[in-house]
Protein backbone atom coordinates (compact mmCIF):
# COMPACT_ATOMS: atom_id res chain seq x y z
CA UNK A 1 -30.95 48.75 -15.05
CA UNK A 2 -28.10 47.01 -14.04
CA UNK A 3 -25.99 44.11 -15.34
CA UNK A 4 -27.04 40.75 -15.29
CA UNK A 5 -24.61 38.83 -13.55
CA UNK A 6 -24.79 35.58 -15.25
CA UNK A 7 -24.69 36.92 -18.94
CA UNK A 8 -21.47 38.53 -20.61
CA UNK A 9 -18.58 36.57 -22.33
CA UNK A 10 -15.41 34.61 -20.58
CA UNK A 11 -12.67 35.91 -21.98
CA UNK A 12 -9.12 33.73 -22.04
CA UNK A 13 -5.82 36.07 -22.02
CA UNK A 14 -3.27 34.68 -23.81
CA UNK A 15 -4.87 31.60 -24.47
CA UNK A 16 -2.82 30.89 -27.97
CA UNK A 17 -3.98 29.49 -31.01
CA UNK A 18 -6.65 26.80 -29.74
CA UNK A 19 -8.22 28.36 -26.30
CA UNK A 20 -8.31 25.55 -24.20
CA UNK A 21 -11.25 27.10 -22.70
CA UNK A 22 -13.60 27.45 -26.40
CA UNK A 23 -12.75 24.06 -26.78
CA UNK A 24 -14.70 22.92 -23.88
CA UNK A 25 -17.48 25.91 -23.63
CA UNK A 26 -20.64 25.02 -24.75
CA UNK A 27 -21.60 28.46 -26.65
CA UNK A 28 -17.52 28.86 -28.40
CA UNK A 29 -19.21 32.27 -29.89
CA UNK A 30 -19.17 33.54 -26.09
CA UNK A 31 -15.34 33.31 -25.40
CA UNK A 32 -13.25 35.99 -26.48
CA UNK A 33 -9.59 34.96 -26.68
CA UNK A 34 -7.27 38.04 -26.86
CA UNK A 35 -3.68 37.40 -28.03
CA UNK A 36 -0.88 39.72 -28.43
CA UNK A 37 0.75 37.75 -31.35
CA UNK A 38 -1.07 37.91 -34.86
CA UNK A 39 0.36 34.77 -36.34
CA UNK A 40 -1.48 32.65 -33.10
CA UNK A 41 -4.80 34.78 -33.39
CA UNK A 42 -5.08 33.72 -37.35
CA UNK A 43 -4.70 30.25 -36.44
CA UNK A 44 -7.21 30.45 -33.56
CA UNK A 45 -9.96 31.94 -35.69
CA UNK A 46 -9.08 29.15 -38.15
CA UNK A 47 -9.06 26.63 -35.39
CA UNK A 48 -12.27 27.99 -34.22
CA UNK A 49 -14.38 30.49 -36.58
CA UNK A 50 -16.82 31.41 -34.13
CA UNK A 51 -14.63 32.34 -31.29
CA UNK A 52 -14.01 36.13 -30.92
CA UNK A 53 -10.12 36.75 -31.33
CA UNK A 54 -8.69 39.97 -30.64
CA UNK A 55 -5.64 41.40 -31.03
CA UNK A 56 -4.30 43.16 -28.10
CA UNK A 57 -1.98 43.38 -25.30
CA UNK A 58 -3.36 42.31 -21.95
CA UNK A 59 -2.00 45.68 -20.15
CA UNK A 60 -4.10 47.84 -22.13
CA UNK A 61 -7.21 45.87 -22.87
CA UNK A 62 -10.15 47.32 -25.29
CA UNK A 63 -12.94 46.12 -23.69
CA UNK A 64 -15.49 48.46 -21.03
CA UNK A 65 -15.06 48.25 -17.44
CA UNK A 66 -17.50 44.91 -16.16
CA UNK A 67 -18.47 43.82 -19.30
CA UNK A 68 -16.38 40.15 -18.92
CA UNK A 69 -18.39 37.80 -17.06
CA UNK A 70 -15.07 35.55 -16.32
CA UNK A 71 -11.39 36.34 -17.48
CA UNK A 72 -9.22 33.32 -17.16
CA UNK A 73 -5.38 33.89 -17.73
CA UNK A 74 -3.43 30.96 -17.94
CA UNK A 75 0.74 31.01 -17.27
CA UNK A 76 0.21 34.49 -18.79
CA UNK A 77 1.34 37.24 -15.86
CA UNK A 78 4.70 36.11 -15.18
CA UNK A 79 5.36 37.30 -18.96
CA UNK A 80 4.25 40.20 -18.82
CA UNK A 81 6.37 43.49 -18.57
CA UNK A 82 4.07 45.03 -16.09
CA UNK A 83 2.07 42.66 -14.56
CA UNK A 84 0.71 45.54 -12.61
CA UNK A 85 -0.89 47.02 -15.48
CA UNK A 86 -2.64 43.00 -16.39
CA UNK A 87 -3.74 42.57 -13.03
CA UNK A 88 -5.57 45.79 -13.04
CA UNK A 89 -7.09 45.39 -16.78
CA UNK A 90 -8.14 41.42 -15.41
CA UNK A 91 -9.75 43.52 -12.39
CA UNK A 92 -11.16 46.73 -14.44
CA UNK A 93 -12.97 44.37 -17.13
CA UNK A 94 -13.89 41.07 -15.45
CA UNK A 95 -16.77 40.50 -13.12
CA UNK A 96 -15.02 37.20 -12.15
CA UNK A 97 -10.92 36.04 -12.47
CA UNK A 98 -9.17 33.01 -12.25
CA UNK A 99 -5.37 33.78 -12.58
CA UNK A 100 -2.88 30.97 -12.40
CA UNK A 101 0.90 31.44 -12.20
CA UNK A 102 4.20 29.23 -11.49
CA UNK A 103 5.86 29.67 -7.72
CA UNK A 104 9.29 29.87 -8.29
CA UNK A 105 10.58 27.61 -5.43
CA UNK A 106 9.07 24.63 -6.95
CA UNK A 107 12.54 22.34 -7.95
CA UNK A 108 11.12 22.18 -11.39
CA UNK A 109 11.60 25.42 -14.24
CA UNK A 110 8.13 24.66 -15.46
CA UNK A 111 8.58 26.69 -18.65
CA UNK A 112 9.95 24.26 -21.23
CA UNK A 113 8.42 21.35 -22.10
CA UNK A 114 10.44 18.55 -19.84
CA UNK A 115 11.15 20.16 -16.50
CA UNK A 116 14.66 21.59 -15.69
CA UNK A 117 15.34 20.70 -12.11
CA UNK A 118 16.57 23.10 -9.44
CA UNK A 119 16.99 25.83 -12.61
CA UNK A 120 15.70 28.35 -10.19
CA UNK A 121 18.02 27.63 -7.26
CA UNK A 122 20.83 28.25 -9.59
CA UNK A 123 21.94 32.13 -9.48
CA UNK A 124 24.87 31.68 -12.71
CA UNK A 125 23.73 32.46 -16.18
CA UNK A 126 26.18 30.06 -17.54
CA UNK A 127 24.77 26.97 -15.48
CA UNK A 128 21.36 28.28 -16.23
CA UNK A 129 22.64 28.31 -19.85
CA UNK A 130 24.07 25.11 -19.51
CA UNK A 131 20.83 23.38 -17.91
CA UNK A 132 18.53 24.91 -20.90
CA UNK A 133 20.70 23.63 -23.32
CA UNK A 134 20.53 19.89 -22.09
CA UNK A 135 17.24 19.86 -21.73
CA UNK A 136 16.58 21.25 -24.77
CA UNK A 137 14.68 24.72 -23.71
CA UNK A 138 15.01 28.05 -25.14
CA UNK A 139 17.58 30.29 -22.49
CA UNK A 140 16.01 34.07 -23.40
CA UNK A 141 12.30 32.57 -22.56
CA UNK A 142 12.86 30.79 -19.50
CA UNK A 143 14.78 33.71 -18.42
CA UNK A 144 12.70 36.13 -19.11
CA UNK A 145 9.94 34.63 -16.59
CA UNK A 146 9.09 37.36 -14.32
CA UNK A 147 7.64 35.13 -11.09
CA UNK A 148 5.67 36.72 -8.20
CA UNK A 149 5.08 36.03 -4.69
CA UNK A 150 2.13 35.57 -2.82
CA UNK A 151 2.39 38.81 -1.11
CA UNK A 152 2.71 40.12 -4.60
CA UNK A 153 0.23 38.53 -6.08
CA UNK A 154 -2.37 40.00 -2.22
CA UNK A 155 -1.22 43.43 -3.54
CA UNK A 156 -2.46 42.83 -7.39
CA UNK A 157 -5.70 41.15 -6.90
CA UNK A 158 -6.46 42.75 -2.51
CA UNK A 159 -10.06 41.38 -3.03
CA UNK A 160 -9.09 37.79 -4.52
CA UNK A 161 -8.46 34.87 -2.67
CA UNK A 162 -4.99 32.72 -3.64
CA UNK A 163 -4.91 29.18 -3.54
CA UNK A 164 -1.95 26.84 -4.22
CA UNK A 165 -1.58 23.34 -6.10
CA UNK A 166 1.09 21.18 -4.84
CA UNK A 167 2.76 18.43 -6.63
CA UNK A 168 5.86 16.91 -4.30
CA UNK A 169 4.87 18.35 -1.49
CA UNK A 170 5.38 22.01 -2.38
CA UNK A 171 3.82 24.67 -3.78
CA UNK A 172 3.71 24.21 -7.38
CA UNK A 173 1.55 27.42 -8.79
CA UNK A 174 -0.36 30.04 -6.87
CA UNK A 175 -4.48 30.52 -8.46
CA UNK A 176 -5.76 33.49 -7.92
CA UNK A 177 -9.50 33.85 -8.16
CA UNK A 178 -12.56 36.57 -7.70
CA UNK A 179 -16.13 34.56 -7.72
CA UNK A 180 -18.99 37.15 -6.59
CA UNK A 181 -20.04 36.23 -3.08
CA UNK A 182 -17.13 34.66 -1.98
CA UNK A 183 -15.47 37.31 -0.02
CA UNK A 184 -11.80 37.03 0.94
């Protein structure tokens, strides 16, 4: 007998303490949110008590191969350590994916909450420094952002196909998705 296609839960990596994603599913008790951070996955079960929360980190998830209908991860990958090891967890457990992720040429740092222009075209710590510090964002987690490429992202997900938004005319974030029967 083999799995039914349509059944199986979505699960959101990384989501935080709300899941954007529960919030807007019609059966909340189907979405598993996994969160590496204990503190956020107390206050998502609070937020929403029947939403599955799971502690875990995404590069060694504890779930069977197939058994996620949908994963979604959010702005999660280019945080990672070894985004080699998510990609292939997202690919070992998830039916379908939807991955989305920042492109570092866009003239915005997108990773505080008012954008730091041209932060990425700047190669000195100290203006980096300098530009987090105006605009109010924290230095060690901008700089910590791990980006990746398109090509990158081909060699992660081979059977996905990457699409781009664009917001001033460039590329603003790469999405990376797997739907059955859409072949790359």
């Amino acid at each position: 007998m083999g799995v039914d296609e349509t059944e199986g839960p979505l699960l959101d990596l990384g989501g935080g303490p709300a899941s954007f994603f529960a919030g807007f599913s019609p059966n909340p008790d189907q979405v598993i949110l996994l969160e590496i951070d204990p503190a956020l996955a107390r206050e998502a079960k609070t937020l929403r008590p029947s939403m599955h929360v799971v502690v875990a980190d995404g590069e060694r998830l504890p779930l069977a191969d197939g058994v996620v209908r949908v994963t979604v991860c959010n702005s999660v990958i280019e945080h990672v350590p070894r985004p080699d090891a998510l990609a292939a967890e997202i690919r070992r457990v998830s039916r379908e994916y939807f991955v989305q992720t920042p492109c570092e040429s866009f003239p915005l740092e997108t990773h505080s909450f008012v954008g730091i222009p041209f932060y990425n075209s700047l190669k000195s710590p100290s203006l980096r420094r300098l530009l987090c510090r105006t605009f109010g964002a924290n230095y060690g987690y901008v700089s910590a952002v791990r980006y990746l490429t398109e090509d990158r992202l081909r060699t992660l997900f081979p059977e996905a196909r990457i699409g781009y938004e664009k917001a001033l005319g460039v590329p603003k974030c790469f999405y990376v998705y797997r739907v059955q029967g859409l072949e790359r």
